[in-house]
PDB file of N, CA and C in Angstrom:
ATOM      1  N   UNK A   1      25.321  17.995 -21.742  1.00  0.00           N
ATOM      2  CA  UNK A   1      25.102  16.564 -21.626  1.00  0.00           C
ATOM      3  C   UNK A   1      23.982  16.310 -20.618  1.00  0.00           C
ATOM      4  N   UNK A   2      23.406  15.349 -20.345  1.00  0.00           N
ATOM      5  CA  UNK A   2      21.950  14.764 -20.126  1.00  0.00           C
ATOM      6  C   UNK A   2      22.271  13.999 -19.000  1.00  0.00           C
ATOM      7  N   UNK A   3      21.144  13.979 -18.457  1.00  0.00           N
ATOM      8  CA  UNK A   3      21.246  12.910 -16.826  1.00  0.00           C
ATOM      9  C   UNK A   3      21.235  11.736 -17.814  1.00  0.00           C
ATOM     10  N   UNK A   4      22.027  10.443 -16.974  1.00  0.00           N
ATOM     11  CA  UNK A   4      22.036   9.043 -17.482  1.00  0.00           C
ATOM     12  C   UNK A   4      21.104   8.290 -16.532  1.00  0.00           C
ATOM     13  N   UNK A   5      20.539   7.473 -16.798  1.00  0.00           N
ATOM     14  CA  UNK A   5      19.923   6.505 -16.046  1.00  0.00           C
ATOM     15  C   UNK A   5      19.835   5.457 -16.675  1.00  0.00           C
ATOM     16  N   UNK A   6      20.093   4.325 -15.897  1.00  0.00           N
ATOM     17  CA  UNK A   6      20.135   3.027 -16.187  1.00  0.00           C
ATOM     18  C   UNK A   6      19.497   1.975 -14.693  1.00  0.00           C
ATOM     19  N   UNK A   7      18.864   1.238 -15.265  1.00  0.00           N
ATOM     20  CA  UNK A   7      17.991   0.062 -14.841  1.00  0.00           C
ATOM     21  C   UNK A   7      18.359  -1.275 -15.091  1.00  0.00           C
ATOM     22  N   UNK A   8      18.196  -2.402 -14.087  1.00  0.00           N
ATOM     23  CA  UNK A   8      19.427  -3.493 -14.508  1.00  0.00           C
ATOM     24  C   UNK A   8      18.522  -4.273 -13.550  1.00  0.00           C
ATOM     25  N   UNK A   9      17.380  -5.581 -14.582  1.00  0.00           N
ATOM     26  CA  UNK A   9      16.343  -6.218 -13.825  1.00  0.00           C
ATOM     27  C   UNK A   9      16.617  -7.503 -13.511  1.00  0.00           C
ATOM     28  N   UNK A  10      16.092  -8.258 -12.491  1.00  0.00           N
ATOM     29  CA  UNK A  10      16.457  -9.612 -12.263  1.00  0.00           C
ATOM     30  C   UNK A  10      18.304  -9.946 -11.896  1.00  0.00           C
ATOM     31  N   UNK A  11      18.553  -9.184 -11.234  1.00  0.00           N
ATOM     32  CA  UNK A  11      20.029  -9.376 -10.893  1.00  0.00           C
ATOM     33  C   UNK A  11      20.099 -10.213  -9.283  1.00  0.00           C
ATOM     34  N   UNK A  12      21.108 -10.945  -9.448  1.00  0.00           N
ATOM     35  CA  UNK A  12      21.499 -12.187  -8.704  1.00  0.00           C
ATOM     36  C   UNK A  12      22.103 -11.341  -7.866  1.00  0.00           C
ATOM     37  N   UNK A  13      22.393 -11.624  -6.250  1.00  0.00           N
ATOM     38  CA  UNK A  13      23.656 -11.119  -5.166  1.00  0.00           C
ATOM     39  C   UNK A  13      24.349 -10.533  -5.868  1.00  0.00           C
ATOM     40  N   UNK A  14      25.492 -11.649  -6.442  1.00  0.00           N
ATOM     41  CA  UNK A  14      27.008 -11.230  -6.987  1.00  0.00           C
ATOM     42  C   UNK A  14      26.539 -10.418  -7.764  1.00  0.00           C
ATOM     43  N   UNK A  15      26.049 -10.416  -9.110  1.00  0.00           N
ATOM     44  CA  UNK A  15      25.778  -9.378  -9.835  1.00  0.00           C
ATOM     45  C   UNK A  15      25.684  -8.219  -9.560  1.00  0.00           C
ATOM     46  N   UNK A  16      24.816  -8.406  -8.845  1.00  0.00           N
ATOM     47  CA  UNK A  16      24.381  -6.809  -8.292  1.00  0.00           C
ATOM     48  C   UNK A  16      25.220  -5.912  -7.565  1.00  0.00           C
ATOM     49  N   UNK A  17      26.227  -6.623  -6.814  1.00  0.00           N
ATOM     50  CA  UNK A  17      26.916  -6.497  -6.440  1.00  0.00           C
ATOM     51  C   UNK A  17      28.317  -5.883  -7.048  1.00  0.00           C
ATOM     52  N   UNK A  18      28.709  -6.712  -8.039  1.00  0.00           N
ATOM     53  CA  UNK A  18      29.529  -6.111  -9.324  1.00  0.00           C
ATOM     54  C   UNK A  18      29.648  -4.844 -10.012  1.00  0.00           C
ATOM     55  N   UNK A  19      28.206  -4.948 -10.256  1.00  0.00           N
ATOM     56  CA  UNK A  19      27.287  -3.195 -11.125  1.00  0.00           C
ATOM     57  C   UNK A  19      27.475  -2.488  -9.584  1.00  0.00           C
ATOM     58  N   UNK A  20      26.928  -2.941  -8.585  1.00  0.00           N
ATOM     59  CA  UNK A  20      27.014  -2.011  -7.632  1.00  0.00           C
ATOM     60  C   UNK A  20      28.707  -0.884  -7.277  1.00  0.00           C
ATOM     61  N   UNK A  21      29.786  -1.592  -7.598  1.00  0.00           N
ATOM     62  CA  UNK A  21      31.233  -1.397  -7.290  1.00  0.00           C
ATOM     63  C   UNK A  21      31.535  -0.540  -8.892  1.00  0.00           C
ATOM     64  N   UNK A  22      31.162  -1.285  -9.838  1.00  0.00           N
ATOM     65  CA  UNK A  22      31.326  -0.233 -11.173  1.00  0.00           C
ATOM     66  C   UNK A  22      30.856   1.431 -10.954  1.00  0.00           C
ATOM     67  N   UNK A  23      29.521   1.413 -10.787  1.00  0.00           N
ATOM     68  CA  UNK A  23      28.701   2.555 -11.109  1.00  0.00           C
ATOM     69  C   UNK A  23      29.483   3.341  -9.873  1.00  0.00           C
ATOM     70  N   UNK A  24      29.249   2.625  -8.720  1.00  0.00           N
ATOM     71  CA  UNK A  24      30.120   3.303  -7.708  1.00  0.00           C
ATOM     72  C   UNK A  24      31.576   3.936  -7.530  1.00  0.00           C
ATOM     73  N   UNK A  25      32.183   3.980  -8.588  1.00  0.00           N
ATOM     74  CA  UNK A  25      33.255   3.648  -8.997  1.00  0.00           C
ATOM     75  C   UNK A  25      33.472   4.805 -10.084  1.00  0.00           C
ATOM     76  N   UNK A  26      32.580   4.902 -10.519  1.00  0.00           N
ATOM     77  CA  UNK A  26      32.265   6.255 -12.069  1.00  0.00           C
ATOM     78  C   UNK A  26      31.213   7.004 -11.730  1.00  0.00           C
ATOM     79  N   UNK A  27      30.778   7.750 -10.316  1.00  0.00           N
ATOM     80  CA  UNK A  27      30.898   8.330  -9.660  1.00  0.00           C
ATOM     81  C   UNK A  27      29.080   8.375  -9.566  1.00  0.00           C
ATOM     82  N   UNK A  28      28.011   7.078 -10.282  1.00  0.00           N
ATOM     83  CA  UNK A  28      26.992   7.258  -9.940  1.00  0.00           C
ATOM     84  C   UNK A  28      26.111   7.202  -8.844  1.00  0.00           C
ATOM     85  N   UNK A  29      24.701   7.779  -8.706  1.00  0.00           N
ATOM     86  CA  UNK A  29      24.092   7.625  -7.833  1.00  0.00           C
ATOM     87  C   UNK A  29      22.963   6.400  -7.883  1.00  0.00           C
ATOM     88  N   UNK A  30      23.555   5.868  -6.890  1.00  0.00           N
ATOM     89  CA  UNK A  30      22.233   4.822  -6.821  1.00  0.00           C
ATOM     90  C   UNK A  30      21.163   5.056  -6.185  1.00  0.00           C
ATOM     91  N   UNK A  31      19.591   5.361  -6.843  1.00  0.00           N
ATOM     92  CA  UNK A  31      18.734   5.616  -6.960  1.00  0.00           C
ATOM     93  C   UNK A  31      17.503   4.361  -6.066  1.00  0.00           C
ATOM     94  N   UNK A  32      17.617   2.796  -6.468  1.00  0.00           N
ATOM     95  CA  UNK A  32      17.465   2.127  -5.790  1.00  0.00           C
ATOM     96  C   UNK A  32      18.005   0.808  -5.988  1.00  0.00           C
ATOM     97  N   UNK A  33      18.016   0.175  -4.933  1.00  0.00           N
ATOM     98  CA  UNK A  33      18.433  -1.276  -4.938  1.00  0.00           C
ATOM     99  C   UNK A  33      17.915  -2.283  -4.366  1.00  0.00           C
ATOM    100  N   UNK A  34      17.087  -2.627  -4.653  1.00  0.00           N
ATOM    101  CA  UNK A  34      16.743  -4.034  -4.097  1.00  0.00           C
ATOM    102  C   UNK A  34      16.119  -5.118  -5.181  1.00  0.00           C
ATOM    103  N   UNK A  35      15.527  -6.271  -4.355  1.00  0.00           N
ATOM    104  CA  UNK A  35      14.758  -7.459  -5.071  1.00  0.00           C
ATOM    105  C   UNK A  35      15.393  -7.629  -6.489  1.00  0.00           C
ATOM    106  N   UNK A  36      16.605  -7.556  -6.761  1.00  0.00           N
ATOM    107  CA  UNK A  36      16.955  -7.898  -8.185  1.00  0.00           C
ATOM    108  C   UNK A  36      17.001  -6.334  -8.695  1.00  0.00           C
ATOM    109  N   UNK A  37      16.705  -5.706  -8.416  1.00  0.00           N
ATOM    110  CA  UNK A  37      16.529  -4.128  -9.469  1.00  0.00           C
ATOM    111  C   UNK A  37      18.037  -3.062  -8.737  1.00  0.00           C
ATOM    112  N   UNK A  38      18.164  -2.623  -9.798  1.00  0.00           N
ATOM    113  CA  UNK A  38      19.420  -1.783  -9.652  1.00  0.00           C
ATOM    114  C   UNK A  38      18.855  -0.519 -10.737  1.00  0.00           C
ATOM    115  N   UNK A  39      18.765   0.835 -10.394  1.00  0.00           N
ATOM    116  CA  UNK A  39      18.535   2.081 -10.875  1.00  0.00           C
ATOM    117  C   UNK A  39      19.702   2.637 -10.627  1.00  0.00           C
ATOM    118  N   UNK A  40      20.726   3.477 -11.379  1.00  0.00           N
ATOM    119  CA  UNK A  40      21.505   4.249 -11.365  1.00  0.00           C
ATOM    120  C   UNK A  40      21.333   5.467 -12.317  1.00  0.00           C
ATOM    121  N   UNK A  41      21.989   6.468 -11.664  1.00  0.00           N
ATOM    122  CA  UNK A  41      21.958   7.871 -12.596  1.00  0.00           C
ATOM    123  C   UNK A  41      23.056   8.771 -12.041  1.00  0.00           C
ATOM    124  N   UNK A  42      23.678   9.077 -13.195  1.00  0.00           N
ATOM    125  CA  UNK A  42      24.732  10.259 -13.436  1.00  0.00           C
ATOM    126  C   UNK A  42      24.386  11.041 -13.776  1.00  0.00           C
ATOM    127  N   UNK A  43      24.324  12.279 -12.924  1.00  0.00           N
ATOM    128  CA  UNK A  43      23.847  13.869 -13.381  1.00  0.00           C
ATOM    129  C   UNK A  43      25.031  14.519 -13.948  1.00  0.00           C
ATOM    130  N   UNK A  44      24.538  15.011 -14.775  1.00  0.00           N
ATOM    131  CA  UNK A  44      25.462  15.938 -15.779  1.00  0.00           C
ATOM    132  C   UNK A  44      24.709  16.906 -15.887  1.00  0.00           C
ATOM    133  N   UNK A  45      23.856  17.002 -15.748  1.00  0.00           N
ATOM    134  CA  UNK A  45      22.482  18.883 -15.568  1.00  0.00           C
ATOM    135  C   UNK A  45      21.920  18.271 -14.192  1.00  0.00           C
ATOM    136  N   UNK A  46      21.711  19.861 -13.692  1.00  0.00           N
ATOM    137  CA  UNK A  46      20.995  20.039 -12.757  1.00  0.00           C
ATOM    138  C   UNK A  46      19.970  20.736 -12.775  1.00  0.00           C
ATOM    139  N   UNK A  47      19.336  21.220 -14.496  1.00  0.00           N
ATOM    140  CA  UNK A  47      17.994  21.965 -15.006  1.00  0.00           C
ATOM    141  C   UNK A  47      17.405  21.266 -14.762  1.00  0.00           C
ATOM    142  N   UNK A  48      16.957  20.078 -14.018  1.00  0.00           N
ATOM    143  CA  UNK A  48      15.779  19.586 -13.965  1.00  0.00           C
ATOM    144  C   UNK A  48      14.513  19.982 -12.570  1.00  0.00           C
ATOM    145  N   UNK A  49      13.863  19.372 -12.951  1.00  0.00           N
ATOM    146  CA  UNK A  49      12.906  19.533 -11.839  1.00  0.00           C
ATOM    147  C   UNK A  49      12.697  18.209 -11.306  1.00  0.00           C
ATOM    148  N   UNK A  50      13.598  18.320  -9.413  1.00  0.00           N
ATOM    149  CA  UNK A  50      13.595  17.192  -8.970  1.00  0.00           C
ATOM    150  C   UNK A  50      12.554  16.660  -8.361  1.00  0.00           C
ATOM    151  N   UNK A  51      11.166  17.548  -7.940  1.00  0.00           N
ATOM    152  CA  UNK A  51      10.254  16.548  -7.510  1.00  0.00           C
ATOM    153  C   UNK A  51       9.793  15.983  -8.588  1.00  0.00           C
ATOM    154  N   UNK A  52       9.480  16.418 -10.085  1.00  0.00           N
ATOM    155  CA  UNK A  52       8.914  15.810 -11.423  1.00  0.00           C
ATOM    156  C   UNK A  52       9.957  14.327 -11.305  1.00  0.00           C
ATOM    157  N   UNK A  53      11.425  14.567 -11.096  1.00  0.00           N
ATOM    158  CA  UNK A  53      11.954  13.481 -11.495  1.00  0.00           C
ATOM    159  C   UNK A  53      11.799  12.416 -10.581  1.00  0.00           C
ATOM    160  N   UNK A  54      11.538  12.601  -9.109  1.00  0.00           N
ATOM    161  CA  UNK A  54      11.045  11.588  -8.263  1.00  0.00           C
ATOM    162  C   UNK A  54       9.999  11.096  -8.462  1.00  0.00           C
ATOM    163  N   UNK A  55       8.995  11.637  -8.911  1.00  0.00           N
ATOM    164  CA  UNK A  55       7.686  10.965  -9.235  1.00  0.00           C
ATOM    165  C   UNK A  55       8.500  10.079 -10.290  1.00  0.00           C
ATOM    166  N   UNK A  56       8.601  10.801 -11.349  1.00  0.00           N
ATOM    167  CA  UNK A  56       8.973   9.561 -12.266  1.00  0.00           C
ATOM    168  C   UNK A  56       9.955   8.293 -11.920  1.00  0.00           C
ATOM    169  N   UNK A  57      10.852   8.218 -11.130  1.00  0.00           N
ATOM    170  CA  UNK A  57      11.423   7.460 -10.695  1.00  0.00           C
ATOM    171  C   UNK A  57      11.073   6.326  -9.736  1.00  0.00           C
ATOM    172  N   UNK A  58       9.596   6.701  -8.909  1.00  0.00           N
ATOM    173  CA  UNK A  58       8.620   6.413  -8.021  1.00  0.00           C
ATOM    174  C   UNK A  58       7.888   5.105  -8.866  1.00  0.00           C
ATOM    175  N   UNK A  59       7.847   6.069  -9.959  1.00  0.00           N
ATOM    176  CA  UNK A  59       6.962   4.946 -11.432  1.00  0.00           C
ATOM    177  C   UNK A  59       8.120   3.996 -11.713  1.00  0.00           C
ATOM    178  N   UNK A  60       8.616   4.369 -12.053  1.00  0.00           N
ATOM    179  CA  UNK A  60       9.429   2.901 -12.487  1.00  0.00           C
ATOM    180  C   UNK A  60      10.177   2.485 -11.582  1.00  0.00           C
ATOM    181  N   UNK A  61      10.435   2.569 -10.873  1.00  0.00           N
ATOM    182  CA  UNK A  61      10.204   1.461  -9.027  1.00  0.00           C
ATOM    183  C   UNK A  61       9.065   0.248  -9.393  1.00  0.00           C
ATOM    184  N   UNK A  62       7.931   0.990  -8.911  1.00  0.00           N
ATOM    185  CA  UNK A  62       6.954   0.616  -8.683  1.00  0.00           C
ATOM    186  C   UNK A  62       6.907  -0.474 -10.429  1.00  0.00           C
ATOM    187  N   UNK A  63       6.754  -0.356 -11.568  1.00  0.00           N
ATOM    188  CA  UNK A  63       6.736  -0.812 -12.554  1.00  0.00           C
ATOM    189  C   UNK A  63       7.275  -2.087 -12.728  1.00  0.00           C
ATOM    190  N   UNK A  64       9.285  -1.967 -12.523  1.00  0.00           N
ATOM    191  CA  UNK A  64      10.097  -2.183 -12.726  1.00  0.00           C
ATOM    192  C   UNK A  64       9.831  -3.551 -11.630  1.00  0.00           C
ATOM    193  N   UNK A  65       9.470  -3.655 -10.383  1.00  0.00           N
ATOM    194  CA  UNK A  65       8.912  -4.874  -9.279  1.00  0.00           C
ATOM    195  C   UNK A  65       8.084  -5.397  -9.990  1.00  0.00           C
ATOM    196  N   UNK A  66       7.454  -4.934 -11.045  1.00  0.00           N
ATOM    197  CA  UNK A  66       6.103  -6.064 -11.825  1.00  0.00           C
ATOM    198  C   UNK A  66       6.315  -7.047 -12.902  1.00  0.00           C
ATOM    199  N   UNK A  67       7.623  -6.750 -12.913  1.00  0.00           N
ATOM    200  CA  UNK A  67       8.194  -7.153 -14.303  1.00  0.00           C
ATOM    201  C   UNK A  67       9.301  -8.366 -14.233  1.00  0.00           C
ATOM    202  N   UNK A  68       9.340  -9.346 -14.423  1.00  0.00           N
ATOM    203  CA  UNK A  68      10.062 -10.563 -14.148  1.00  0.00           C
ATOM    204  C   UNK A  68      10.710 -11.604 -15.152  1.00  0.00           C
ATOM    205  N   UNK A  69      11.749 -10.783 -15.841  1.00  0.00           N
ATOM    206  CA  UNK A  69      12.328 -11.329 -17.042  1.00  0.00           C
ATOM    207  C   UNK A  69      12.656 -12.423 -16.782  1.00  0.00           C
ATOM    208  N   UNK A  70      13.172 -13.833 -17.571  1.00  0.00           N
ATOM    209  CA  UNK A  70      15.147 -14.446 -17.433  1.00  0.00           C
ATOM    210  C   UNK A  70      15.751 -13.805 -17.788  1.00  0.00           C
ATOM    211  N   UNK A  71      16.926 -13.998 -17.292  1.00  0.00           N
ATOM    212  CA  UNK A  71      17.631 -13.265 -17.373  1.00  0.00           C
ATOM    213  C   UNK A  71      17.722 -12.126 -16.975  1.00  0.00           C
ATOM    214  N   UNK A  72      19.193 -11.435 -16.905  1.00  0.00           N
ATOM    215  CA  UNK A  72      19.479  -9.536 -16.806  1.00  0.00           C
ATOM    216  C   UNK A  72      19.271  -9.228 -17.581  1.00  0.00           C
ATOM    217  N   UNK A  73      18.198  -7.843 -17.281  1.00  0.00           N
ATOM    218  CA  UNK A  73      17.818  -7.143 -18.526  1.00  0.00           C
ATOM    219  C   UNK A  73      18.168  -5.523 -17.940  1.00  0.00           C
ATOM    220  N   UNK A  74      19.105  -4.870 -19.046  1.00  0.00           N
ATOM    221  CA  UNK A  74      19.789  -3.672 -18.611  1.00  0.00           C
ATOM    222  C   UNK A  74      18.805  -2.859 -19.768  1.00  0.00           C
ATOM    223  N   UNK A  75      18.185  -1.986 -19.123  1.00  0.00           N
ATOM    224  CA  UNK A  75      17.757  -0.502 -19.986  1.00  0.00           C
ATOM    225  C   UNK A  75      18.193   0.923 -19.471  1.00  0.00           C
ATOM    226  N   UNK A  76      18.401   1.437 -20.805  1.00  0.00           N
ATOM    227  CA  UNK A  76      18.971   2.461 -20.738  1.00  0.00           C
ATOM    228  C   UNK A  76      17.908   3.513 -20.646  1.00  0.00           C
ATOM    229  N   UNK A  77      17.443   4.359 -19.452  1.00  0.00           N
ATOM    230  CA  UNK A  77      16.170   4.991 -19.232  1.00  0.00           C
ATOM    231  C   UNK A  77      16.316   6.285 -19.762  1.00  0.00           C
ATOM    232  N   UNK A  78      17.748   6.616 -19.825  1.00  0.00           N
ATOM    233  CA  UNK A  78      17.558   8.283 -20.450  1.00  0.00           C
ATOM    234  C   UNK A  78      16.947   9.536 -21.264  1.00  0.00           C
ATOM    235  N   UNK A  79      16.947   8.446 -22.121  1.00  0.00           N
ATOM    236  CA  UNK A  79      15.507   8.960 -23.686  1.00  0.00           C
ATOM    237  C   UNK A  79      14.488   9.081 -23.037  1.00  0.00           C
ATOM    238  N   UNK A  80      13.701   8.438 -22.299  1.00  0.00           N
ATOM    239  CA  UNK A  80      12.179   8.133 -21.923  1.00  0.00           C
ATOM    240  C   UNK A  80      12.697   9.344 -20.708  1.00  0.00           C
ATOM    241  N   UNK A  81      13.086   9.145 -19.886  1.00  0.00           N
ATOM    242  CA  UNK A  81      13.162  10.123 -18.766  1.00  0.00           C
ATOM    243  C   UNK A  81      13.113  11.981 -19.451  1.00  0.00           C
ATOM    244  N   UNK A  82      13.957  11.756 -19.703  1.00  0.00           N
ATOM    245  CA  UNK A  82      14.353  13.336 -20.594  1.00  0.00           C
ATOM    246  C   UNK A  82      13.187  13.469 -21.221  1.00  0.00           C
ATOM    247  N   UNK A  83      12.676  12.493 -22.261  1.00  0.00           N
ATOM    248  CA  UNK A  83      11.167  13.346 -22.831  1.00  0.00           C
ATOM    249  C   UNK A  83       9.981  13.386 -22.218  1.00  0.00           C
ATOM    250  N   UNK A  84       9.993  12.615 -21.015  1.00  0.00           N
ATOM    251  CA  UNK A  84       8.557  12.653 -20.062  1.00  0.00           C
ATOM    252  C   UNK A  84       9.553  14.143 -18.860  1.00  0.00           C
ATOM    253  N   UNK A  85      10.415  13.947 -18.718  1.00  0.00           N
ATOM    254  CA  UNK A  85      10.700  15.535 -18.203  1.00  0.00           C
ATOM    255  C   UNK A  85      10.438  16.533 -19.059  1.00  0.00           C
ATOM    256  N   UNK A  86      10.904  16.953 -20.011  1.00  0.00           N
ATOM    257  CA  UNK A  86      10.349  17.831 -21.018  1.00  0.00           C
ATOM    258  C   UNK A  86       8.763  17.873 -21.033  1.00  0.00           C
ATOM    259  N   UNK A  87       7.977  16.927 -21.458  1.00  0.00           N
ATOM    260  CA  UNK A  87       6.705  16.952 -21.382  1.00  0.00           C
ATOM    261  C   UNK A  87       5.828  17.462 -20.096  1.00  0.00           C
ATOM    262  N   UNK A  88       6.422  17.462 -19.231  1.00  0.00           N
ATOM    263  CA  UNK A  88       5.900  17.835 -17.758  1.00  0.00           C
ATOM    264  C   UNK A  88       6.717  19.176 -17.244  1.00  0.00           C
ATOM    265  N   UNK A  89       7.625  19.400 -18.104  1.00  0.00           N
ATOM    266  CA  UNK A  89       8.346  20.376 -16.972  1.00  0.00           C
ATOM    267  C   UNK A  89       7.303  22.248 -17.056  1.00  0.00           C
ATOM    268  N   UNK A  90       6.279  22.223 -17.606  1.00  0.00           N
ATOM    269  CA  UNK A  90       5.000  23.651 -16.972  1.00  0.00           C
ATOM    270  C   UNK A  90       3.914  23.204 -16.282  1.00  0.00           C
ATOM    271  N   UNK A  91       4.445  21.584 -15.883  1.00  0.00           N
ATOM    272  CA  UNK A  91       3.046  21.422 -15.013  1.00  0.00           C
ATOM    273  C   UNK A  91       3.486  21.302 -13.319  1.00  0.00           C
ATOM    274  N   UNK A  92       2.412  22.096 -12.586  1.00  0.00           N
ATOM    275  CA  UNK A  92       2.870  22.338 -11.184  1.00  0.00           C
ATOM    276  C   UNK A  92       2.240  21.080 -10.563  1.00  0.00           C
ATOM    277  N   UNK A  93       1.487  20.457 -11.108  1.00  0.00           N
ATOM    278  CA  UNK A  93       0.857  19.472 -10.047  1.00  0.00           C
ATOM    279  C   UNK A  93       0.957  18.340 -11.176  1.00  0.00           C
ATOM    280  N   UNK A  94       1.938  17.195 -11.103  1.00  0.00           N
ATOM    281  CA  UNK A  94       2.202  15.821 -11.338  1.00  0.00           C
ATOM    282  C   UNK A  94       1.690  15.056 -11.136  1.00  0.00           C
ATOM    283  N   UNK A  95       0.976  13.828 -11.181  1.00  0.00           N
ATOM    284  CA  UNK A  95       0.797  12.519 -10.831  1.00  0.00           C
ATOM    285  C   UNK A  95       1.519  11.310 -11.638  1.00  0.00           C
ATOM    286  N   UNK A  96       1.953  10.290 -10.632  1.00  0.00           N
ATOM    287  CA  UNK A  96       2.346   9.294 -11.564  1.00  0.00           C
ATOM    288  C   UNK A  96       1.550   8.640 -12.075  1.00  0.00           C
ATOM    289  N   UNK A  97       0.431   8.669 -11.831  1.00  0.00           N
ATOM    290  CA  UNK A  97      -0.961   7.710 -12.883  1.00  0.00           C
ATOM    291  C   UNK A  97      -1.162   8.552 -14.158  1.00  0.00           C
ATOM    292  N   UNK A  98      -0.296   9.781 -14.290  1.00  0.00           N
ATOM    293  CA  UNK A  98      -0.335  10.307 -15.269  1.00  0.00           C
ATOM    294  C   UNK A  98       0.015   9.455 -16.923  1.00  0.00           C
ATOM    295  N   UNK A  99      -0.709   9.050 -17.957  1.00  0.00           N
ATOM    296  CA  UNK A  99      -0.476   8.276 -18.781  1.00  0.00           C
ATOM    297  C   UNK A  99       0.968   9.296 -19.422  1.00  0.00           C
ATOM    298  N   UNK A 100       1.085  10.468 -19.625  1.00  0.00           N
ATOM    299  CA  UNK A 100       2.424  11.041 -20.105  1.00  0.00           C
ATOM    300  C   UNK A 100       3.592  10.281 -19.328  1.00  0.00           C
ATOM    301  N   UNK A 101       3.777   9.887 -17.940  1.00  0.00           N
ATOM    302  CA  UNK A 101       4.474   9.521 -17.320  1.00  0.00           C
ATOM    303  C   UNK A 101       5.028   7.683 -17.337  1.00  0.00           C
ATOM    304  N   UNK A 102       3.248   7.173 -17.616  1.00  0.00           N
ATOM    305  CA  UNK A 102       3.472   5.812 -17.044  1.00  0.00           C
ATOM    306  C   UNK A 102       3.958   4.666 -18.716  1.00  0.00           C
ATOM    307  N   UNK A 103       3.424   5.659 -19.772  1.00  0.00           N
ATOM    308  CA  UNK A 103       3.486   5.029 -21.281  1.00  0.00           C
ATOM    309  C   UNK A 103       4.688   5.024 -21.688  1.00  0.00           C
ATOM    310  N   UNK A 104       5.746   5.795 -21.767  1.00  0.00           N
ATOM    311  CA  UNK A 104       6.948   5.647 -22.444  1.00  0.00           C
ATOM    312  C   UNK A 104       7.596   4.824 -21.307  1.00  0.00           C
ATOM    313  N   UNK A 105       7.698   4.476 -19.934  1.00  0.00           N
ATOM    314  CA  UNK A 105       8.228   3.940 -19.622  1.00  0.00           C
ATOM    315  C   UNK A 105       7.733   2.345 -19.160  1.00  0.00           C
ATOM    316  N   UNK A 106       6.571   2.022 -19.596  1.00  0.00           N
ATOM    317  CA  UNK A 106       5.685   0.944 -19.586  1.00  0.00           C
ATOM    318  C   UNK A 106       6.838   0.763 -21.184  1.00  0.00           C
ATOM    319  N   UNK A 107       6.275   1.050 -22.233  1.00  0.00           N
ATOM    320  CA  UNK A 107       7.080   0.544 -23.267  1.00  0.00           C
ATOM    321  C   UNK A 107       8.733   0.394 -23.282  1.00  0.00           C
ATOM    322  N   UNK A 108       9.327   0.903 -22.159  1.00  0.00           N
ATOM    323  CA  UNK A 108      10.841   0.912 -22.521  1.00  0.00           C
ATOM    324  C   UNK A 108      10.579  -0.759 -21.934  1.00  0.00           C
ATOM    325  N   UNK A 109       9.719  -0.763 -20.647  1.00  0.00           N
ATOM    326  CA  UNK A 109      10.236  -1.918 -20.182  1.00  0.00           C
ATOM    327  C   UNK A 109      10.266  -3.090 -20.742  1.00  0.00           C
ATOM    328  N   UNK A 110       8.919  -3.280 -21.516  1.00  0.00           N
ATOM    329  CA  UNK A 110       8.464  -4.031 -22.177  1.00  0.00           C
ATOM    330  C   UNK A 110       9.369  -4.416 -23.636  1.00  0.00           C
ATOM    331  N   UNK A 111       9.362  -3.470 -24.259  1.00  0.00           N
ATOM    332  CA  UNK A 111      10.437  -3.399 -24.994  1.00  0.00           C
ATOM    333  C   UNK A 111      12.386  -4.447 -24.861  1.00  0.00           C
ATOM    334  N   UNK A 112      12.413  -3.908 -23.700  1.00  0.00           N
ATOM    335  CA  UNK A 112      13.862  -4.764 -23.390  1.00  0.00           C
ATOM    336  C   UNK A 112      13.582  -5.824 -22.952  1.00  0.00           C
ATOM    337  N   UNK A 113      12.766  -6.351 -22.602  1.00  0.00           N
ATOM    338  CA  UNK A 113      12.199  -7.427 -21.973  1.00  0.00           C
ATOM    339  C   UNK A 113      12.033  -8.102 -23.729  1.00  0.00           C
ATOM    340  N   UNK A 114      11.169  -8.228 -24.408  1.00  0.00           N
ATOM    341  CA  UNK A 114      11.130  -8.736 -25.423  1.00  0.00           C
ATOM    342  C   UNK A 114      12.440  -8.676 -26.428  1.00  0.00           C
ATOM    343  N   UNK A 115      13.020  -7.637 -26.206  1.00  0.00           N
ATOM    344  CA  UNK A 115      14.168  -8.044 -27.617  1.00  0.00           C
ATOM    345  C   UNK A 115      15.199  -8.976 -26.386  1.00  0.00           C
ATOM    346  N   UNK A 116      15.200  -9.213 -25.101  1.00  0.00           N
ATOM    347  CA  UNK A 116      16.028 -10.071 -24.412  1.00  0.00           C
ATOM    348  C   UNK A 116      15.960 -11.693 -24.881  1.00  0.00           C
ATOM    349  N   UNK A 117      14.123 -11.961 -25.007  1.00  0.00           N
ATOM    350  CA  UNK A 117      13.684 -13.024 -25.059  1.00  0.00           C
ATOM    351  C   UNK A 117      14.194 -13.582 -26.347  1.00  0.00           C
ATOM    352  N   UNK A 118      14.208 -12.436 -27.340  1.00  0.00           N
ATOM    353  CA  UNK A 118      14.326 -12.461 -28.779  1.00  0.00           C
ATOM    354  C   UNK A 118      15.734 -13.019 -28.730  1.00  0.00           C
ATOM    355  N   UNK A 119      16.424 -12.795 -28.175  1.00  0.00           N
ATOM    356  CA  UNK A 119      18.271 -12.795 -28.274  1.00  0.00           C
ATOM    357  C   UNK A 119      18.448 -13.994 -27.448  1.00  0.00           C
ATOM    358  N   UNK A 120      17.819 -14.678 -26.849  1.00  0.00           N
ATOM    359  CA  UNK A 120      18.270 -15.880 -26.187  1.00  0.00           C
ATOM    360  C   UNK A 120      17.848 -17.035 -27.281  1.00  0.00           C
TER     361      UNK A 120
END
């Protein structure tokens, strides 16, 4: 089974607060928290390569602050993470301006962001 990660944008106090006591609760790690943004991840492998996965996580930080839905918008980052890890995991020197890095997760965001708009 696969690391989980999940992203949860534009969240209010209480909210955040709520998700914060769940995830905490089913034994995840919170990755970051602030300004409305909530990152969580449950490791279930430890094959990864954790400085690759900090960069990537660095990126969608950084991304994830640019982005300013209505509403909560929850994405599920796992797919995109796992195949930009795969894609990087024989390279010794990373960057996050790397387009392998910054494109699938530029589109996840974008992506949930629009089918949100779509559903209201």
């Amino acid at each position: 089974m696969d690391n989980i990660y999940e992203l949860f944008l534009s969240l209010d106090k209480l909210t955040k607060s709520i998700y914060e006591k769940h995830y905490n609760s089913e034994n995840y790690e919170v990755i970051f928290n602030e300004d409305g943004l909530l990152l969580v991840k449950k490791t279930n492998n430890e094959s990864i390569n954790l400085n690759h996965e900090k960069i990537i996580l660095d990126v969608v930080r950084s991304m994830s602050k640019k982005y300013k839905p209505d509403g909560i918008v929850h994405i599920d980052l796992s797919n995109e993470i796992k195949s930009i890890l795969e894609k990087i995991k024989d390279d010794e020197i990373v960057r996050g301006t790397d387009n392998r890095i910054t494109w699938p997760i530029r589109q996840a965001l974008t992506k949930a962001i629009i089918l949100k708009k779509n559903s209201i």
